[in-house]
C-alpha atoms as a PDB file:
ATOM      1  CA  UNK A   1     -73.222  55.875 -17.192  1.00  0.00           C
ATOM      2  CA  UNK A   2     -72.780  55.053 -13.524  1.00  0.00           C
ATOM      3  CA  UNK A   3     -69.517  55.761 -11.672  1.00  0.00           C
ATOM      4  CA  UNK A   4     -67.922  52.676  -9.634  1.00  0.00           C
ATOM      5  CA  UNK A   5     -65.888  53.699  -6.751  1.00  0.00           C
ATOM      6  CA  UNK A   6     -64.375  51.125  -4.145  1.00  0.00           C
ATOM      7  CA  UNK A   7     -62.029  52.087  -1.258  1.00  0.00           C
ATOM      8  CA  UNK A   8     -61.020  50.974   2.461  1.00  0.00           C
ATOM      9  CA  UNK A   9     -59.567  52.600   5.165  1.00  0.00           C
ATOM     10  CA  UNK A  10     -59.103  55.827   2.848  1.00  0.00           C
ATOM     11  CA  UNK A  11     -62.727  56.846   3.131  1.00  0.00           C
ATOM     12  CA  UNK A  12     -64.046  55.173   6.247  1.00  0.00           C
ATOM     13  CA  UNK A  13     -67.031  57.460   7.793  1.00  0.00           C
ATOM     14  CA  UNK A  14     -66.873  59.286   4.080  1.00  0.00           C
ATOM     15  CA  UNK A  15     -70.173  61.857   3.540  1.00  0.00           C
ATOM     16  CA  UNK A  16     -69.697  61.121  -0.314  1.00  0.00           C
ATOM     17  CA  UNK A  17     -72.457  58.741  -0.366  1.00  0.00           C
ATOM     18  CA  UNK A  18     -74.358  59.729   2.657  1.00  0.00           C
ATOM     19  CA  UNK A  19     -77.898  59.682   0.905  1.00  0.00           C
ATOM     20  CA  UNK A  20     -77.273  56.219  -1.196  1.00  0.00           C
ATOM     21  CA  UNK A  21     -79.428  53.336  -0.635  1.00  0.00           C
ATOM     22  CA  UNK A  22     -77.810  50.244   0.597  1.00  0.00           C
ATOM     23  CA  UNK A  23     -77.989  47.318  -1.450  1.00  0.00           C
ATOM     24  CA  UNK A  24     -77.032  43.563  -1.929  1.00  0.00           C
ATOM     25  CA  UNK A  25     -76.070  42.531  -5.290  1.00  0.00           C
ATOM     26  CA  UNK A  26     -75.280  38.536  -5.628  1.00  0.00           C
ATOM     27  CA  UNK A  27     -72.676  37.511  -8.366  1.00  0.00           C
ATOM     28  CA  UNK A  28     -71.128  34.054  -9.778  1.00  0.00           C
ATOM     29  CA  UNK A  29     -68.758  34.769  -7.077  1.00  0.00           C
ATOM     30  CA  UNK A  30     -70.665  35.828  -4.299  1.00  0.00           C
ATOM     31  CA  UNK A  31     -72.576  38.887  -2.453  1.00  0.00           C
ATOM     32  CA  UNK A  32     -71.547  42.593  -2.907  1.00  0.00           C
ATOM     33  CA  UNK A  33     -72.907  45.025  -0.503  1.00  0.00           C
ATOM     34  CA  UNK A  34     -73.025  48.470  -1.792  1.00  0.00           C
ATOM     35  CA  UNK A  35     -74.234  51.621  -1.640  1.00  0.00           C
ATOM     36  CA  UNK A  36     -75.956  53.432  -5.176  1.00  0.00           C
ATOM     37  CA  UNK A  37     -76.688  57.436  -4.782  1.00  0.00           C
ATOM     38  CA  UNK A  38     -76.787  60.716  -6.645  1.00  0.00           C
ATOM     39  CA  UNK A  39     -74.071  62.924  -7.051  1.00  0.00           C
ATOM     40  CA  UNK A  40     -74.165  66.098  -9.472  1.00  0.00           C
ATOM     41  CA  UNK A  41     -76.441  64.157 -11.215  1.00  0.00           C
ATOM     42  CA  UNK A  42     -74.716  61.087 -12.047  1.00  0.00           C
ATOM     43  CA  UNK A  43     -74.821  57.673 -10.327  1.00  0.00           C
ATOM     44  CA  UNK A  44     -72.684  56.160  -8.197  1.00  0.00           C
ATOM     45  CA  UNK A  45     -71.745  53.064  -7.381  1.00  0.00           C
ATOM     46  CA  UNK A  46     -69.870  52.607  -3.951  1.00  0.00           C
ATOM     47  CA  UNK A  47     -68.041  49.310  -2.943  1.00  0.00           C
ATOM     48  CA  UNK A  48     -66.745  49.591   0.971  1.00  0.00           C
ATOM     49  CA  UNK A  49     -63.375  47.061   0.348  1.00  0.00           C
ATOM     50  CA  UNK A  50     -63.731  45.977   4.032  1.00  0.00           C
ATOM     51  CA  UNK A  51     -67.776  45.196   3.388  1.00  0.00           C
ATOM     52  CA  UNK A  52     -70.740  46.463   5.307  1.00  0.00           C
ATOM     53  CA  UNK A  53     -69.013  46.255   8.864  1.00  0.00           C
ATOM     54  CA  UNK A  54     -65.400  47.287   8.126  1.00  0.00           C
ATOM     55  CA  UNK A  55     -64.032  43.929   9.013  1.00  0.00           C
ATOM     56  CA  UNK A  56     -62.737  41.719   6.388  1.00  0.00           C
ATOM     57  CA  UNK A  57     -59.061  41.881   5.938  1.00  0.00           C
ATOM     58  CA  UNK A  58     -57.017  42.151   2.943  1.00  0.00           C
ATOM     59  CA  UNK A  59     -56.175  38.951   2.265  1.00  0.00           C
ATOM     60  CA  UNK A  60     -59.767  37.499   2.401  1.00  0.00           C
ATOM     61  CA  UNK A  61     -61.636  40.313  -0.050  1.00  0.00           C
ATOM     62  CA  UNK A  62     -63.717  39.021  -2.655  1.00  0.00           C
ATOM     63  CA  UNK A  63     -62.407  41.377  -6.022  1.00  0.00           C
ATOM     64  CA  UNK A  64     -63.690  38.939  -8.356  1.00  0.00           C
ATOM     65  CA  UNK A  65     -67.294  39.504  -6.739  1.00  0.00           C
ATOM     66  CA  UNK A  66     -66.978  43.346  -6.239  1.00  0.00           C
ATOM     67  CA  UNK A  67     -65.536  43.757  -9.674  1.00  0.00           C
ATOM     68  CA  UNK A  68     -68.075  41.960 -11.474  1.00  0.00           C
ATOM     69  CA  UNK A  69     -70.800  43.977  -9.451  1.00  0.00           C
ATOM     70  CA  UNK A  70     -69.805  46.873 -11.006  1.00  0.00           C
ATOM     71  CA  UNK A  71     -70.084  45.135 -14.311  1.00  0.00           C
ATOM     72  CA  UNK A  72     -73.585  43.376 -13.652  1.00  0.00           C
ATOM     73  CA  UNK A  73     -74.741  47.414 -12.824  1.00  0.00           C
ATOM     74  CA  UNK A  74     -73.684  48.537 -15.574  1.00  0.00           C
ATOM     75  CA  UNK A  75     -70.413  50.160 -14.601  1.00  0.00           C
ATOM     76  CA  UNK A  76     -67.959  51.222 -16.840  1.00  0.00           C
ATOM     77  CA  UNK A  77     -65.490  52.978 -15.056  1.00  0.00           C
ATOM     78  CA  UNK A  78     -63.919  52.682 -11.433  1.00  0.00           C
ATOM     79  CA  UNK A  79     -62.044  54.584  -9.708  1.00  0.00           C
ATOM     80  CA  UNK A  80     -59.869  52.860  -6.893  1.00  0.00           C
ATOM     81  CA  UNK A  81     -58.657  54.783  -3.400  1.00  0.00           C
ATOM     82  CA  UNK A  82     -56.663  53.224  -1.605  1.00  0.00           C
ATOM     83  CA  UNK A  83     -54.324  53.718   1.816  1.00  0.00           C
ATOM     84  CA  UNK A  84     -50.884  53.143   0.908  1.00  0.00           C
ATOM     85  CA  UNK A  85     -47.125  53.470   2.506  1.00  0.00           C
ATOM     86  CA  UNK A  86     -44.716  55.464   0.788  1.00  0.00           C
ATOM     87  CA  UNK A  87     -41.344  54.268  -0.462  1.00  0.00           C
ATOM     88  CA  UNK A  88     -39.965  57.099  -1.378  1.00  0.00           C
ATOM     89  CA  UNK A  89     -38.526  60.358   1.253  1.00  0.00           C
ATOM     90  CA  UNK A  90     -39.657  62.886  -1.492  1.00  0.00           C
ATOM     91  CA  UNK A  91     -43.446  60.830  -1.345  1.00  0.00           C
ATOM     92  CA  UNK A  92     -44.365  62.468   2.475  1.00  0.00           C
ATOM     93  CA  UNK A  93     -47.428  61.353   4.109  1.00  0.00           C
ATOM     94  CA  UNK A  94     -51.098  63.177   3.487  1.00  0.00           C
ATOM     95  CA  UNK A  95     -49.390  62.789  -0.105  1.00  0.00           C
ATOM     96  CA  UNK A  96     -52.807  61.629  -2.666  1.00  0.00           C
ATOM     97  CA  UNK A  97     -50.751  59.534  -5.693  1.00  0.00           C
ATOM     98  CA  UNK A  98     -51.944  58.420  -8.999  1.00  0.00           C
ATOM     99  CA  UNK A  99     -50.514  55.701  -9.941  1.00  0.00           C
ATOM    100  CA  UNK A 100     -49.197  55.092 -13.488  1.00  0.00           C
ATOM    101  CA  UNK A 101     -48.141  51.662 -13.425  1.00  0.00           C
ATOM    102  CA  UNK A 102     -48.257  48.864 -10.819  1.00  0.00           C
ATOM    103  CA  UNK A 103     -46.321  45.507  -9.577  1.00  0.00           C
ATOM    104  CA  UNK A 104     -47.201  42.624  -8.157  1.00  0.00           C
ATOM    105  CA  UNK A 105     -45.093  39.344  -7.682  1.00  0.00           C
ATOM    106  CA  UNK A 106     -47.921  37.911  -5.942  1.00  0.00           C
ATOM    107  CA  UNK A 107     -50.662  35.490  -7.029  1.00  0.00           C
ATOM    108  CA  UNK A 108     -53.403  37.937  -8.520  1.00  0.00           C
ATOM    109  CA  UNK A 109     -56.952  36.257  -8.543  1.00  0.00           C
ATOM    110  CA  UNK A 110     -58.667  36.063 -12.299  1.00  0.00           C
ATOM    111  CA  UNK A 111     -61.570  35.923 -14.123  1.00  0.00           C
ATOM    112  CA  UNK A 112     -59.990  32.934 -16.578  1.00  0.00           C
ATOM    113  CA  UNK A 113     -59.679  30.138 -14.337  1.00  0.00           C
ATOM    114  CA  UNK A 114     -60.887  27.325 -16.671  1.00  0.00           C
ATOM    115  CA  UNK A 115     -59.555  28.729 -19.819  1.00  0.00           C
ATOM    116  CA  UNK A 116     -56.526  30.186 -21.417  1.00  0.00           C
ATOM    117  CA  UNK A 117     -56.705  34.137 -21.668  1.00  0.00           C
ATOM    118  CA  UNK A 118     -53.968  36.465 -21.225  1.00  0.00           C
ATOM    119  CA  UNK A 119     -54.781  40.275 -20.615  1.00  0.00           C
ATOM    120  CA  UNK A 120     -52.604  42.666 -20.910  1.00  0.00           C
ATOM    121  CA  UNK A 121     -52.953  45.076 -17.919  1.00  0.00           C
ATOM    122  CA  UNK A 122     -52.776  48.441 -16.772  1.00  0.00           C
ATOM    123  CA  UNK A 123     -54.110  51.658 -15.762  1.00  0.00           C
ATOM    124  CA  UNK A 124     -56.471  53.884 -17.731  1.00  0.00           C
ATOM    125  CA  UNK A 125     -54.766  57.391 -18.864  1.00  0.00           C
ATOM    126  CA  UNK A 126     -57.660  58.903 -19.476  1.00  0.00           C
ATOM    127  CA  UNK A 127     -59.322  58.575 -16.207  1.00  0.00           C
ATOM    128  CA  UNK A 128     -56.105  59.173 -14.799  1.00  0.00           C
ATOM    129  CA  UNK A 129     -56.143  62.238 -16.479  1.00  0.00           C
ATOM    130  CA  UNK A 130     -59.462  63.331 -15.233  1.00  0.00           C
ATOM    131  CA  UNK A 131     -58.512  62.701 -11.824  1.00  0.00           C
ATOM    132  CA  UNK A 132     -55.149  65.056 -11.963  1.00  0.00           C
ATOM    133  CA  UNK A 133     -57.284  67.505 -13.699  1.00  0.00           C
ATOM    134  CA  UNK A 134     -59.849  67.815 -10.683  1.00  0.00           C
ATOM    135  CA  UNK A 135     -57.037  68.035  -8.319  1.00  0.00           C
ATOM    136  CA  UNK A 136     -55.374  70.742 -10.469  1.00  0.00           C
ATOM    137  CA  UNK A 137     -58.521  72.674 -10.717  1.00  0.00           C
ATOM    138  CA  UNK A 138     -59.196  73.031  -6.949  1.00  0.00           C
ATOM    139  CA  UNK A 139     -55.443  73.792  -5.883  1.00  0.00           C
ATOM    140  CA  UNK A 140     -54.709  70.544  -4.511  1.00  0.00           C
ATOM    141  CA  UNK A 141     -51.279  68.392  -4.680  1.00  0.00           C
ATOM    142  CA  UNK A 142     -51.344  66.042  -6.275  1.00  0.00           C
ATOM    143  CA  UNK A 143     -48.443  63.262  -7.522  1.00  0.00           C
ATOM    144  CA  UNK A 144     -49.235  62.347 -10.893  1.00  0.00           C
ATOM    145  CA  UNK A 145     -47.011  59.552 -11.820  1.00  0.00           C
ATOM    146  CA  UNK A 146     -46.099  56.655  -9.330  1.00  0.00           C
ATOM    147  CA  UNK A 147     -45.250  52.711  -9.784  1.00  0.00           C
ATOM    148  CA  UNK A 148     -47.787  50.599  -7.051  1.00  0.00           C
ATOM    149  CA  UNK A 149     -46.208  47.308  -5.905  1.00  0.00           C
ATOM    150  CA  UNK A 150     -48.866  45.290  -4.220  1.00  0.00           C
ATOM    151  CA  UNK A 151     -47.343  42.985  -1.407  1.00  0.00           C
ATOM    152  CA  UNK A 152     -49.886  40.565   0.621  1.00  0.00           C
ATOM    153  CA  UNK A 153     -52.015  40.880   3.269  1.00  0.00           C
ATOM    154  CA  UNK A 154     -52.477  41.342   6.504  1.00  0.00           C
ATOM    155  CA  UNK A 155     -49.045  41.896   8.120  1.00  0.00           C
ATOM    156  CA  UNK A 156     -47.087  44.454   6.425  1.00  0.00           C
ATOM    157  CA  UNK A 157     -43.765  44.140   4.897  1.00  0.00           C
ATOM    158  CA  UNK A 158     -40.108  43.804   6.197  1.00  0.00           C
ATOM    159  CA  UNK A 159     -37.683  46.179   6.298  1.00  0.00           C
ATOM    160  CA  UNK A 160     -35.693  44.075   4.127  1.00  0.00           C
ATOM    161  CA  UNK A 161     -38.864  43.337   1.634  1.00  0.00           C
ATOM    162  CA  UNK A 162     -39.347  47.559   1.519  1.00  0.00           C
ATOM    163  CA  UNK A 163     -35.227  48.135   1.172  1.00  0.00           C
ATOM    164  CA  UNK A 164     -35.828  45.869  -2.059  1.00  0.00           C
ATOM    165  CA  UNK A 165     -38.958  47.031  -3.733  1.00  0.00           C
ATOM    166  CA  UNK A 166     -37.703  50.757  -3.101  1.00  0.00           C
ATOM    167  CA  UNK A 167     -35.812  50.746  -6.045  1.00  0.00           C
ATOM    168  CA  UNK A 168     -38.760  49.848  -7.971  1.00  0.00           C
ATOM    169  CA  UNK A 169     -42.096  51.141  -6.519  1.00  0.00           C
ATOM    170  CA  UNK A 170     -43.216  54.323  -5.215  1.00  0.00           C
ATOM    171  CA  UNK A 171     -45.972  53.323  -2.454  1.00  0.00           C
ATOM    172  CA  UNK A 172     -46.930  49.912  -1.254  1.00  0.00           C
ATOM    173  CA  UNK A 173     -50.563  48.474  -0.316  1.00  0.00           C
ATOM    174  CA  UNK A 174     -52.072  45.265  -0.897  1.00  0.00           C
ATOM    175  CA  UNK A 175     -55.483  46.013  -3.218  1.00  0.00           C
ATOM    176  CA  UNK A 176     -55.084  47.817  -6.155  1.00  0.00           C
ATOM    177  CA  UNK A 177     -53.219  45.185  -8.880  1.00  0.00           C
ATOM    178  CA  UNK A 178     -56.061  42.699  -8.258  1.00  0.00           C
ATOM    179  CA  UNK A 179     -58.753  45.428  -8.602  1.00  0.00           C
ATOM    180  CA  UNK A 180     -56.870  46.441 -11.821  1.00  0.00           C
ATOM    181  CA  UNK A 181     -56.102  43.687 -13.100  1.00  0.00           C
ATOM    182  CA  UNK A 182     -60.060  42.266 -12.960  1.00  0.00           C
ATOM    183  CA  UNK A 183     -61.445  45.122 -14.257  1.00  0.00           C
ATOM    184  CA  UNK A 184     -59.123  44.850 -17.613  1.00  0.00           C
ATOM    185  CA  UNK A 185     -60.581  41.291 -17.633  1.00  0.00           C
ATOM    186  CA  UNK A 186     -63.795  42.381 -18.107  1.00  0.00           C
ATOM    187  CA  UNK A 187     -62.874  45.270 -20.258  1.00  0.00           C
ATOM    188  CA  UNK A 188     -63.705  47.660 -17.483  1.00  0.00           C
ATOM    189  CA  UNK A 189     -61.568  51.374 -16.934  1.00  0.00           C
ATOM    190  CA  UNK A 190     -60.069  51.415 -13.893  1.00  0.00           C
ATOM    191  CA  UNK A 191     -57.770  54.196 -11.797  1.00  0.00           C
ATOM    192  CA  UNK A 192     -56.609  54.951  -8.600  1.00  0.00           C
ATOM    193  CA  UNK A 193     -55.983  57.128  -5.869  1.00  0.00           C
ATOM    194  CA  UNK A 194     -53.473  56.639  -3.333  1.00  0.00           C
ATOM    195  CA  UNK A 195     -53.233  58.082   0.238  1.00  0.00           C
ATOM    196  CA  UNK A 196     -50.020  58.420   1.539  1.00  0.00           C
ATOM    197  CA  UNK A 197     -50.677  57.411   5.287  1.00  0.00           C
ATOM    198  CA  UNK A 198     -46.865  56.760   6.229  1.00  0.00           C
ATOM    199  CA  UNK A 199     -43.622  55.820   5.662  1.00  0.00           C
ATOM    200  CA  UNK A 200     -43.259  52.155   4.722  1.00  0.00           C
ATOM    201  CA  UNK A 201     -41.267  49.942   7.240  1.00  0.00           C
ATOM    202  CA  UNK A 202     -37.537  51.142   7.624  1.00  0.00           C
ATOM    203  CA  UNK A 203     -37.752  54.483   5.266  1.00  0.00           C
ATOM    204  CA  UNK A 204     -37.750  56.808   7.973  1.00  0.00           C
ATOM    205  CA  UNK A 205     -35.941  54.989  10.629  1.00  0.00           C
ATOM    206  CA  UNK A 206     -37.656  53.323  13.594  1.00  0.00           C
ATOM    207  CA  UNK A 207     -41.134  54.144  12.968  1.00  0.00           C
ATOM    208  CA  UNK A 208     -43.950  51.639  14.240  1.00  0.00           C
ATOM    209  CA  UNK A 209     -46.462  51.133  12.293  1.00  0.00           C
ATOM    210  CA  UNK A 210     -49.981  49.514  13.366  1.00  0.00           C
ATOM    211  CA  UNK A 211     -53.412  49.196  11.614  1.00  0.00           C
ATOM    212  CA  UNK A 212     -54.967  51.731  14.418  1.00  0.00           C
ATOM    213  CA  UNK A 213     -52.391  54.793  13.432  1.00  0.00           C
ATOM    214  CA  UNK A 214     -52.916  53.892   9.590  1.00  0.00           C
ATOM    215  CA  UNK A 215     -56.600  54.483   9.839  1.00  0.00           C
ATOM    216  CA  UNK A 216     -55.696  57.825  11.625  1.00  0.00           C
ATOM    217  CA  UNK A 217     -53.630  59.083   9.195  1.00  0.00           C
ATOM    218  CA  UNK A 218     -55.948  58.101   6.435  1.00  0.00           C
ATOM    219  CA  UNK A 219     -58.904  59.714   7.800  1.00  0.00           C
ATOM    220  CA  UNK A 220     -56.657  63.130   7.374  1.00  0.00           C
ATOM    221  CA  UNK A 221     -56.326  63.153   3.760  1.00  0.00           C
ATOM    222  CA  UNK A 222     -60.295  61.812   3.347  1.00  0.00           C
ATOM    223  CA  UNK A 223     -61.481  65.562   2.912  1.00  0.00           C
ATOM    224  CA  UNK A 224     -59.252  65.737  -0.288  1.00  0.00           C
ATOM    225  CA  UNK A 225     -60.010  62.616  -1.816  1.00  0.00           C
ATOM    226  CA  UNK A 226     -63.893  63.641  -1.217  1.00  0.00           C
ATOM    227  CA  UNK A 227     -63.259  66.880  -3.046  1.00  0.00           C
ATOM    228  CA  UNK A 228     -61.130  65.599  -5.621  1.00  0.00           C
ATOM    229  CA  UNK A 229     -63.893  62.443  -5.931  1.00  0.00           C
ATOM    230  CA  UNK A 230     -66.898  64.958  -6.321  1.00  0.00           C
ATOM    231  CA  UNK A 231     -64.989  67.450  -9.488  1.00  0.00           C
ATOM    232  CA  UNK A 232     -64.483  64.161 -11.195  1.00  0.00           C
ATOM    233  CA  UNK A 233     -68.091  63.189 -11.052  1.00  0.00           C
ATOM    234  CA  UNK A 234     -68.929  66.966 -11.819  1.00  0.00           C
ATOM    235  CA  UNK A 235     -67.426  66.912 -15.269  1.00  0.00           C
ATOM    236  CA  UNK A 236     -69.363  63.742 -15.821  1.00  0.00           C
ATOM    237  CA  UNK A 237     -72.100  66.208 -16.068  1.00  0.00           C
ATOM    238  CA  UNK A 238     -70.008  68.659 -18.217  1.00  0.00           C
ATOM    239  CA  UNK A 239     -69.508  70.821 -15.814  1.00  0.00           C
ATOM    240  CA  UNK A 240     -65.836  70.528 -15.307  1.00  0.00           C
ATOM    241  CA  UNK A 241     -63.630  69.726 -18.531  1.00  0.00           C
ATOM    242  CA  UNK A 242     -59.158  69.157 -18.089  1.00  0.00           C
END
């Protein structure tokens, strides 16, 4: 069974999939590139969020056509990472969350345009659990509960929008309730990673934020999320076990 991983900024330049063979996969809904290797044996399956060239923006990704790559390869579970702001003080930044639960207000694309289907979505526990069990094994910090509100893309949020959702969310980004949300759709098993890569606007008083210094900061918890990434794909083999 392969492995489905997508992320962004979190693992730009990442050596996790340094060997794979690119590849082009077309879909109802458009072409994926990708990137399929090795690792401890099992395959991966490696979606770059931004494509090929790092350059489409949040609010113009195709999920529908990178989720239902994963499910055209035979994918059955995916594992999200994804750079996010943190709304809480206690939540610092280099922080890696896994989310337990996630909002989103906003319009979330779906699989069921022509038809009446409601899913009932969420995050899988026992992928989750794999995930904190990695992180546990090799000494690393990890937060294992955390609501994600998803705002959208590309300017970030307002003070004001961050002084409301704070009471309600833990982190902020603007990916991982569509990604989640598909996958259910098409009965896939989906969980996240978070990298705390700052503050969100107005939690820690007059700090700027730009895309530039998020990338930055995101590129400092990447060795984590590799090694955390690599014990979960490990025990795929049997070799590591929560």
């Amino acid at each position: 069974m392969a492995l489905g991983i997508i992320s962004g900024t979190s693992l730009f330049g990442t050596k996790l999939v340094e060997a794979a063979k690119e590849r082009a996969v077309d879909t109802p809904y458009g072409t994926v590139y990708l990137r399929v290797a090795t690792v401890h044996s099992q395959e991966i399956i490696f979606i770059p969020r931004h494509g090929k060239d790092r350059t489409i923006p949040p609010h113009r990704m195709n999920y529908k056509a990178n989720i239902r790559a994963f499910k055209e390869l035979g994918v059955e579970e995916i594992i999200g990472v994804t750079s996010v702001g943190s709304l809480k003080h206690t939540i610092t930044p280099q922080s890696l969350v896994v989310p337990h639960d996630y909002i989103s207000l906003c319009s979330i694309p779906t699989f069921y345009d022509n038809e009446i289907v409601h899913v009932t979505p969420g995050l899988d526990e026992a992928l989750r659990k794999r995930i904190i069990g990695a992180a546990r094994s090799l000494g690393i910090e990890i937060v294992e509960r955390g609501v994600y509100f998803q705002t959208v893309g590309p300017r970030l949020e307002t003070r004001a929008e961050i002084n409301f959702i704070k009471d309600y969310a833990d982190v902020v980004g603007m990916n991982m309730a569509s990604e989640a949300t598909l996958a259910t759709e098409l009965g896939l098993r989906y969980a996240n990673i978070s990298t705390v890569d700052n503050y969100a606007h107005g939690i820690i008083a007059e700090e700027a934020l730009d895309y530039k210094a998020i990338v930055e900061a995101a590129s400092k918890s990447r060795e984590n999320v590799e090694k955390v990434l690599l014990k979960v794909i490990e025990g795929m083999g049997g070799g590591f076990h929560n």
